[in-house]
Protein backbone atom coordinates (compact mmCIF):
# COMPACT_ATOMS: atom_id res chain seq x y z
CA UNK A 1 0.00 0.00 0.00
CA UNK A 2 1.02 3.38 -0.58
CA UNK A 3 0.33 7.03 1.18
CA UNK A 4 0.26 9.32 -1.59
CA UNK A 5 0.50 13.66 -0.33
CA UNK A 6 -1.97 15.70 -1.82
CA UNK A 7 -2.76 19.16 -1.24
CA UNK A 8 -5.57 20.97 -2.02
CA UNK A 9 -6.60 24.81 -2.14
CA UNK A 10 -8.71 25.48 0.93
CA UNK A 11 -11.76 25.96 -0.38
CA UNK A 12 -15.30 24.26 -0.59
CA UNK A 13 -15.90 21.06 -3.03
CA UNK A 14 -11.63 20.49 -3.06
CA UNK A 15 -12.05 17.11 -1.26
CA UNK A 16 -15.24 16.03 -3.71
CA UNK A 17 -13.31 16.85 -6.70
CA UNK A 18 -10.51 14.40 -5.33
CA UNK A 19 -13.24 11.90 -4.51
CA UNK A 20 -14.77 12.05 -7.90
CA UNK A 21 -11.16 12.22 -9.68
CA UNK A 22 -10.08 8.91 -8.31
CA UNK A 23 -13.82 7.15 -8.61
CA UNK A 24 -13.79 8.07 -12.18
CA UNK A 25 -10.47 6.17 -12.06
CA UNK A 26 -11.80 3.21 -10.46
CA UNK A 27 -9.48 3.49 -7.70
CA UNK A 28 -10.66 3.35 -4.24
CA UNK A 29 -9.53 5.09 -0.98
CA UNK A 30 -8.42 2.55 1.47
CA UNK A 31 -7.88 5.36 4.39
CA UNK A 32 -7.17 8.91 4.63
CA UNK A 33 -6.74 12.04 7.09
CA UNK A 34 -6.44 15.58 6.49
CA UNK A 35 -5.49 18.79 7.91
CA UNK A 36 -4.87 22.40 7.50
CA UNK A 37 -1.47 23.74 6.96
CA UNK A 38 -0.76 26.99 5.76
CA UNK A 39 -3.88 28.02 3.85
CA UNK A 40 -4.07 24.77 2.24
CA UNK A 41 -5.67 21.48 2.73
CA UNK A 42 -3.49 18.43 2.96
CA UNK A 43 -4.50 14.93 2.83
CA UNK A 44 -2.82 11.57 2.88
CA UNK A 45 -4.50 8.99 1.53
CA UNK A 46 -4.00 5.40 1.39
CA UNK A 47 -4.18 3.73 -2.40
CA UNK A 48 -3.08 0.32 -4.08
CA UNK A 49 -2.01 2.09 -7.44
CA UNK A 50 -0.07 5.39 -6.77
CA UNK A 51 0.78 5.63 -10.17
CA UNK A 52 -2.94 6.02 -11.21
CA UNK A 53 -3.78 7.94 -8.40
CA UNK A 54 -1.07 10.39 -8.77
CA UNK A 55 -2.48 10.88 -12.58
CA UNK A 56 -6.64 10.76 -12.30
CA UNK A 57 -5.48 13.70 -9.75
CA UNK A 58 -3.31 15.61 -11.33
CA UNK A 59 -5.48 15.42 -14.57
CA UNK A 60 -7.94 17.58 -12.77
CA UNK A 61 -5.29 19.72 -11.38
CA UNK A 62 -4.82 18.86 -7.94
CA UNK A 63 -1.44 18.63 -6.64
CA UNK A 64 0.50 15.46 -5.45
CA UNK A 65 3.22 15.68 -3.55
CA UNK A 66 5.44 12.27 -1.73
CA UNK A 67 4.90 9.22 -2.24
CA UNK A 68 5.81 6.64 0.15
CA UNK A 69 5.35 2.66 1.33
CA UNK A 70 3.82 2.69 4.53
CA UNK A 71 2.67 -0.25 7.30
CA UNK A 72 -1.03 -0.76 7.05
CA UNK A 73 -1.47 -3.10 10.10
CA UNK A 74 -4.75 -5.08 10.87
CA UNK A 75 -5.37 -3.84 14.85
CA UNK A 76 -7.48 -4.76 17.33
CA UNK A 77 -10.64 -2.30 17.97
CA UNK A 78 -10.06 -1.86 21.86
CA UNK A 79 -8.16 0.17 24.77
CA UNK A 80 -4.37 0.36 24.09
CA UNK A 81 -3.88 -1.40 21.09
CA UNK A 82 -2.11 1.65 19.91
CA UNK A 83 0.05 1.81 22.40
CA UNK A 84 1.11 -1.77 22.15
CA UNK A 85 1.94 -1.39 18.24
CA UNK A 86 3.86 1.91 18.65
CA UNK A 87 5.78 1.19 21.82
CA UNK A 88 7.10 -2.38 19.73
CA UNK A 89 8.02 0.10 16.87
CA UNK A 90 9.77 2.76 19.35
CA UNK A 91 11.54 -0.26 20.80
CA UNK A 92 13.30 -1.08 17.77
CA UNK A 93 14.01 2.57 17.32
CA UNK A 94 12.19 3.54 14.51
CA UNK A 95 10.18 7.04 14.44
CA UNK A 96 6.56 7.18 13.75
CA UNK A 97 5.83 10.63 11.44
CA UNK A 98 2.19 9.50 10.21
CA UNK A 99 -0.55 7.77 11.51
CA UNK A 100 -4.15 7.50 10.55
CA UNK A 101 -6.75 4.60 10.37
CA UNK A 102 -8.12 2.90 7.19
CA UNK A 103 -10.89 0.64 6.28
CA UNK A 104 -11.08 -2.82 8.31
CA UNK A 105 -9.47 -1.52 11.31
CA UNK A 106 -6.43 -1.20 9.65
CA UNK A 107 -3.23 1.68 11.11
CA UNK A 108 -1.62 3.05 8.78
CA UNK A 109 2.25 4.05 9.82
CA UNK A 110 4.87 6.33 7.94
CA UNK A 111 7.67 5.11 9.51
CA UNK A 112 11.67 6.34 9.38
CA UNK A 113 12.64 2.05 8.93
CA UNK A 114 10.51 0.23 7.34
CA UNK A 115 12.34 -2.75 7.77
CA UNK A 116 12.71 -2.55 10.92
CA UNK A 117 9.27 -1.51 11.50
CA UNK A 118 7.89 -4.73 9.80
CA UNK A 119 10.36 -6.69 11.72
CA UNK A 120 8.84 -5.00 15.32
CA UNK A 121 5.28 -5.48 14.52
């Protein structure tokens, strides 16, 4: 799986037309999260095809920044699962810089190891 970047101008109907961009595409949004930073919109959002992605949005002009392999780990739905999961990462000394959740109670993880990531969890 792959995070791709995106920002978008902070506006309204920014978020539908990346919606409808990758639907037209046939390619579906396995998890996302968004904030504002500095007058624009940014979202990461969690894809199978990047490649595809990165062109059904920037055919309709929307901006696509980093691309990177992330963890998307199956996790239990209950009190301090998260905790579990990151403090095996931070054990084997890797940095978390993104989390969100995805469909089917999945946690997404940008990590600064992936390797060694994979090999904590």
């Amino acid at each position: 799986m792959k995070d791709l970047t995106v920002f978008l101008e902070d506006r309204p109907g920014t978020l539908a037309d990346m919606g409808e961009a990758l639907g037209k595409a046939g390619i579906n949004i396995e998890g996302a999260c968004g904030l504002p930073v500095e007058g624009k919109g940014v979202a990461h959002i969690l894809v199978e095809d990047a490649a595809a992605a990165r062109r059904a949005l920037e055919e309709v002009g929307i901006e696509v920044g980093e691309e990177r392999e992330v963890l998307a780990l199956e996790i239990e739905d209950r009190p301090g699962a998260l905790g579990e999961v990151s403090r095996r990462i931070a054990n084997a000394g890797v940095n978390i810089d993104l989390g969100y959740l995805a469909t089917n109670n999945r946690l997404v993880l940008g990590v600064d190891d992936l390797e060694k990531a994979r090999g904590a969890v």
